[in-house]
N, C-alpha and C. Protein backbone atom coordinates (compact mmCIF):
# COMPACT_ATOMS: atom_id res chain seq x y z
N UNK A 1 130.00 20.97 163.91
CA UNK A 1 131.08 20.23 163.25
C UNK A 1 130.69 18.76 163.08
N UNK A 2 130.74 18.28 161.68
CA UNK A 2 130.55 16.78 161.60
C UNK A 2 131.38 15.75 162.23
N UNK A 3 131.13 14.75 162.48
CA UNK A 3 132.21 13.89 163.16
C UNK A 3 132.40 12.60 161.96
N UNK A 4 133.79 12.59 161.98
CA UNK A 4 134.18 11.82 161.12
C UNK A 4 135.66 11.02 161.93
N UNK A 5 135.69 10.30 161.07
CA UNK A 5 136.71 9.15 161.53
C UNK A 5 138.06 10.29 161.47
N UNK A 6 139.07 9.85 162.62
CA UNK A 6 140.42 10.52 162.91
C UNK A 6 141.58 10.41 161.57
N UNK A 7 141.58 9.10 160.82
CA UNK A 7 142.10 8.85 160.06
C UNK A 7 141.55 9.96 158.71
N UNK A 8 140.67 10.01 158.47
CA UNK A 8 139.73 10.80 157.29
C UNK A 8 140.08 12.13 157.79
N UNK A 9 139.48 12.69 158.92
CA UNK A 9 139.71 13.71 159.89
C UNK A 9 141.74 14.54 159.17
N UNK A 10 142.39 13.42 159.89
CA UNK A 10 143.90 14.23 159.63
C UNK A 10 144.59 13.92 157.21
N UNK A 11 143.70 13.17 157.21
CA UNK A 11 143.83 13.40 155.30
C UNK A 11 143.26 14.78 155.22
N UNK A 12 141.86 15.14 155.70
CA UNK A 12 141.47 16.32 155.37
C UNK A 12 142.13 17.45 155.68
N UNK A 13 142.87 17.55 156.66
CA UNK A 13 143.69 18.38 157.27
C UNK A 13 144.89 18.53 156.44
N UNK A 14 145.71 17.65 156.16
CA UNK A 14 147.03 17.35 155.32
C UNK A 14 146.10 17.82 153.89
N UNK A 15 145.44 17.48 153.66
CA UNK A 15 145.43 18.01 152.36
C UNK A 15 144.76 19.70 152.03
N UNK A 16 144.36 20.31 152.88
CA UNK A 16 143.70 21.82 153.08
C UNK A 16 144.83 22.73 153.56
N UNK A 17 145.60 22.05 154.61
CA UNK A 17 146.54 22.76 155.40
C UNK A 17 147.55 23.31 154.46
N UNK A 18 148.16 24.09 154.57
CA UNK A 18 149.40 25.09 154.13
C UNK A 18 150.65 24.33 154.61
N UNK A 19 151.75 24.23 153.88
CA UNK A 19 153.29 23.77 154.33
C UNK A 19 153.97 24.87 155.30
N UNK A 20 153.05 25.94 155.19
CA UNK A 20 154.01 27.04 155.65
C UNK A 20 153.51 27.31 157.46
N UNK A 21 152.29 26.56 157.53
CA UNK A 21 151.93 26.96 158.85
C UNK A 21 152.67 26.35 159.69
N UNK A 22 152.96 26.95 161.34
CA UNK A 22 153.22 26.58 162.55
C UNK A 22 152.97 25.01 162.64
N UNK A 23 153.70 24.31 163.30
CA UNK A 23 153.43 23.57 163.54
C UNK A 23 152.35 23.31 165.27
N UNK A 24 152.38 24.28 165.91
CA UNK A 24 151.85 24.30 166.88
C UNK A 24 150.13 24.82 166.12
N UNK A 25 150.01 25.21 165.50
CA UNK A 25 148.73 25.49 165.05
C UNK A 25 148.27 24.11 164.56
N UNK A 26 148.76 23.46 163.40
CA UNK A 26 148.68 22.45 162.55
C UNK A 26 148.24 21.47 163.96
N UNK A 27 148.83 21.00 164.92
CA UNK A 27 148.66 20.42 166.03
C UNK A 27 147.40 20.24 166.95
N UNK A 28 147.04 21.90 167.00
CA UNK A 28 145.54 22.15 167.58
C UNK A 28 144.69 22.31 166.69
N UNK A 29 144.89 22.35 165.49
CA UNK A 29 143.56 22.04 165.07
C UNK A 29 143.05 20.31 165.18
N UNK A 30 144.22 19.72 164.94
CA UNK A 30 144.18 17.93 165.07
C UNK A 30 143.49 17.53 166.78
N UNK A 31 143.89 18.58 167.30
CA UNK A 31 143.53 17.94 168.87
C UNK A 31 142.21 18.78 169.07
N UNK A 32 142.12 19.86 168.43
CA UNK A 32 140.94 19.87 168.27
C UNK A 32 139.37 18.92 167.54
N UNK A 33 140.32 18.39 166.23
CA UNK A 33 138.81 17.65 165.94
C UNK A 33 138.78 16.13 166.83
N UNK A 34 139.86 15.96 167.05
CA UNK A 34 140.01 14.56 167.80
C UNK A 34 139.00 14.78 169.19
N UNK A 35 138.95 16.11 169.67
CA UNK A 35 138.48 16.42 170.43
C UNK A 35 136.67 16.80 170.32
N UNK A 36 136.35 16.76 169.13
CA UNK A 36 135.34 17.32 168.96
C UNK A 36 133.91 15.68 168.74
N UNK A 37 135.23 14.59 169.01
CA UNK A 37 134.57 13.32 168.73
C UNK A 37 133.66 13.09 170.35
């Protein structure tokens, strides 16, 4: 996984992610890449 800035990181996310998903999913994937720094 590339590491990229958190800010860039959660745009990429908001913009790939689905409206319809969990919010507990939507969550771990964020604490996942935050985590992957």
């Amino acid at each position: 996984m590339k590491v990229v800035k958190p800010n860039k990181a959660l745009k990429m996310l908001g913009f790939v992610l689905q409206p319809n998903l969990h919010w507990s999913y939507i969550l771990g994937l964020i604490y996942a890449v935050l985590e992957a720094e």
